[in-house]
C-alpha atoms as a PDB file:
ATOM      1  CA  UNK A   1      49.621 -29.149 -16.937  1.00  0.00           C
ATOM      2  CA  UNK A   2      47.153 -26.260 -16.516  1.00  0.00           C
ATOM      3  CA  UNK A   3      43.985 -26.701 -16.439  1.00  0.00           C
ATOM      4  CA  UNK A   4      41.378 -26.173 -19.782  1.00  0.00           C
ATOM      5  CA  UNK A   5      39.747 -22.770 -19.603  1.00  0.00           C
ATOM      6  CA  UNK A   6      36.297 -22.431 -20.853  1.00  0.00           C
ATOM      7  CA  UNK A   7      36.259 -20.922 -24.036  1.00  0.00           C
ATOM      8  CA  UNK A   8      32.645 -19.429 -23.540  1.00  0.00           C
ATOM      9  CA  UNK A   9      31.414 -16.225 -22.161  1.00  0.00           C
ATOM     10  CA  UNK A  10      29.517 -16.271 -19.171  1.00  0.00           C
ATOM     11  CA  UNK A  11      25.627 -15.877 -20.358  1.00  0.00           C
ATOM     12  CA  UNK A  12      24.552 -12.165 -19.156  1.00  0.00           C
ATOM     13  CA  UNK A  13      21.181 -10.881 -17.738  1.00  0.00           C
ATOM     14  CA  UNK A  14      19.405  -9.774 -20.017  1.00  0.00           C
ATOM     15  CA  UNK A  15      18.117  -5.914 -20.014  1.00  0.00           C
ATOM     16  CA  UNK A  16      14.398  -5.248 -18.932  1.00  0.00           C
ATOM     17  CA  UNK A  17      12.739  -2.767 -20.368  1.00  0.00           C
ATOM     18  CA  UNK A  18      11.313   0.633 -18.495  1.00  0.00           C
ATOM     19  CA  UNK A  19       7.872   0.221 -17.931  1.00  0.00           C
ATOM     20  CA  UNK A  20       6.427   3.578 -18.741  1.00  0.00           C
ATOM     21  CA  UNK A  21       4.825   5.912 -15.545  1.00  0.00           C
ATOM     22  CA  UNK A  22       1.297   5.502 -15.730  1.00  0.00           C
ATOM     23  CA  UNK A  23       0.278   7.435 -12.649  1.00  0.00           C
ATOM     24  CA  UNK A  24       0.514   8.509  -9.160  1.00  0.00           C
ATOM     25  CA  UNK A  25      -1.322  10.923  -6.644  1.00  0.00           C
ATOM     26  CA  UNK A  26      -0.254  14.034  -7.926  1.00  0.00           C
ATOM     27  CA  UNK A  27       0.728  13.551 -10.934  1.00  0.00           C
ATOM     28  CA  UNK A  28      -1.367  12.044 -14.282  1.00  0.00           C
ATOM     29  CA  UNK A  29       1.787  11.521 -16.728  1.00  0.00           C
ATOM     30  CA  UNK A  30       1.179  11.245 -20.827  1.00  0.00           C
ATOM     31  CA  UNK A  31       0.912   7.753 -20.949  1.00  0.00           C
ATOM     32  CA  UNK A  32      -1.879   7.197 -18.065  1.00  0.00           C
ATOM     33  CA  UNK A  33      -3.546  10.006 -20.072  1.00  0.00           C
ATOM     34  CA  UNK A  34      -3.847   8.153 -23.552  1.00  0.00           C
ATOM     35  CA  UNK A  35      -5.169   4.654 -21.102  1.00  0.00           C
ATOM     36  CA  UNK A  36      -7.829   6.894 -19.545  1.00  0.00           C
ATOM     37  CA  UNK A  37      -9.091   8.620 -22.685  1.00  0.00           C
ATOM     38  CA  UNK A  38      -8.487   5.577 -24.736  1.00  0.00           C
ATOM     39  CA  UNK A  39      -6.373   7.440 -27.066  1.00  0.00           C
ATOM     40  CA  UNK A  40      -2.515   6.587 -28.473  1.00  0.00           C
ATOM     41  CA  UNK A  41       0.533   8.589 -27.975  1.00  0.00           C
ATOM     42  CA  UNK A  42       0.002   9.984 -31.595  1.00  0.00           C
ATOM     43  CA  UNK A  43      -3.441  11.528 -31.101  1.00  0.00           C
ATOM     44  CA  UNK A  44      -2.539  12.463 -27.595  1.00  0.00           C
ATOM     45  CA  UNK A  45       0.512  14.872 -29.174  1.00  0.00           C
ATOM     46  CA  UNK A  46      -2.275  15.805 -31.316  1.00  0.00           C
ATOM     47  CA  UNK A  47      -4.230  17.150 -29.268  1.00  0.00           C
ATOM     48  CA  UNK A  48      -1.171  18.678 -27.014  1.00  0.00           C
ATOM     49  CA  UNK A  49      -0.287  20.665 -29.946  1.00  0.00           C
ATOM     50  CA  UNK A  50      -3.487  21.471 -31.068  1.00  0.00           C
ATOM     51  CA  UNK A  51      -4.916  23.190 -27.765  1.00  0.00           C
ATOM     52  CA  UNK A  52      -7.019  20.535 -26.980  1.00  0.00           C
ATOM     53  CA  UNK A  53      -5.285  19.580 -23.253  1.00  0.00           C
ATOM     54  CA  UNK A  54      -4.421  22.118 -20.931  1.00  0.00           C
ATOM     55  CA  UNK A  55       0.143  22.963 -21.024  1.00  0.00           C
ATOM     56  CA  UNK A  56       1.803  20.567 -18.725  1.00  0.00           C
ATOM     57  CA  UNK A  57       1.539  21.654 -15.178  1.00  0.00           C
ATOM     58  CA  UNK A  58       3.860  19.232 -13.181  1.00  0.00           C
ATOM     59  CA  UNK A  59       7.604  19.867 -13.060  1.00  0.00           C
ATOM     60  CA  UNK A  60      10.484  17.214 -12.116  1.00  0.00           C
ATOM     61  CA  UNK A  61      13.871  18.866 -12.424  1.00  0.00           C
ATOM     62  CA  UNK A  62      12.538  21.834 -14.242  1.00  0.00           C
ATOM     63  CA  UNK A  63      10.858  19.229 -17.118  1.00  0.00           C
ATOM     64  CA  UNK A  64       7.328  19.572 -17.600  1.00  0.00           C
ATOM     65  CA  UNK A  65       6.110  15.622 -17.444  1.00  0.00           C
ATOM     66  CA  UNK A  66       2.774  16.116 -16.691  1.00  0.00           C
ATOM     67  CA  UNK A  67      -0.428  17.139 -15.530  1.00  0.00           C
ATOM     68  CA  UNK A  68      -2.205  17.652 -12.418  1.00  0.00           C
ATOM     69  CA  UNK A  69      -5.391  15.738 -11.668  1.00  0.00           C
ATOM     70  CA  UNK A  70      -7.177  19.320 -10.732  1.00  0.00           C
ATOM     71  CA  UNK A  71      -5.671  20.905 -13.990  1.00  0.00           C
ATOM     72  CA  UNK A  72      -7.448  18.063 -16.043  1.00  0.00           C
ATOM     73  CA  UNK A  73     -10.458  18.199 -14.204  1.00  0.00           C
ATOM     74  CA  UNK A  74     -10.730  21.893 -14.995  1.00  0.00           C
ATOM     75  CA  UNK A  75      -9.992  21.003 -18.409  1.00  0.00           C
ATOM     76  CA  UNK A  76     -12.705  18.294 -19.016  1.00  0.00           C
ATOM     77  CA  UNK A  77     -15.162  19.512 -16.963  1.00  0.00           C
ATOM     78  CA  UNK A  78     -16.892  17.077 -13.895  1.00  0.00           C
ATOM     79  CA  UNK A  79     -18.728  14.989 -16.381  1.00  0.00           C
ATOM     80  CA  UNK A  80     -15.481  13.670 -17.494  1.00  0.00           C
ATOM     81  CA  UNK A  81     -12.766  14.463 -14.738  1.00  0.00           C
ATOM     82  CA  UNK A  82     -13.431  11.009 -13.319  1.00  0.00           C
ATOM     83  CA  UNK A  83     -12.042   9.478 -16.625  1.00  0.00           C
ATOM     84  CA  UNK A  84      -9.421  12.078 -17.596  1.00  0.00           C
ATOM     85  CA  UNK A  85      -7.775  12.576 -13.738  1.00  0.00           C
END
């Protein structure tokens, strides 16, 4: 007689999510933008769109993703390129 086969599925991993890029040494991507202003993703598009912060100056692939720490500094002025770069 053969033996009984398990009639459940093997329990899979489950799926982590991708924790967003917050920063790195040349590079200040969107989200480590809204954590240093203190801002969400909503009012950060805002203010994209609006003129507000400088055109995305850091290319990966040919896909703007973010900003340089100089650009923002430029942008904010030194009173508040410590918070913004």
């Amino acid at each position: 007689m053969a033996p009984k086969l398990s009639k459940t599925r093997p329990k899979q991993q489950e799926r982590k999510a991708k924790r967003p890029r917050v920063g790195g040494t040349a590079v200040v991507y969107p989200r480590g933008l809204e954590e240093q202003l203190g801002v969400t993703s909503v009012t950060r598009w805002r203010m994209e769109y609006d003129g507000r912060l400088p055109a995305r100056d850091f290319f990966i692939g040919g896909e703007a993703v973010g900003w340089r720490p100089s650009t923002l500094a430029a942008a904010f002025g030194p009173t508040q390129a410590a918070t913004a770069a």
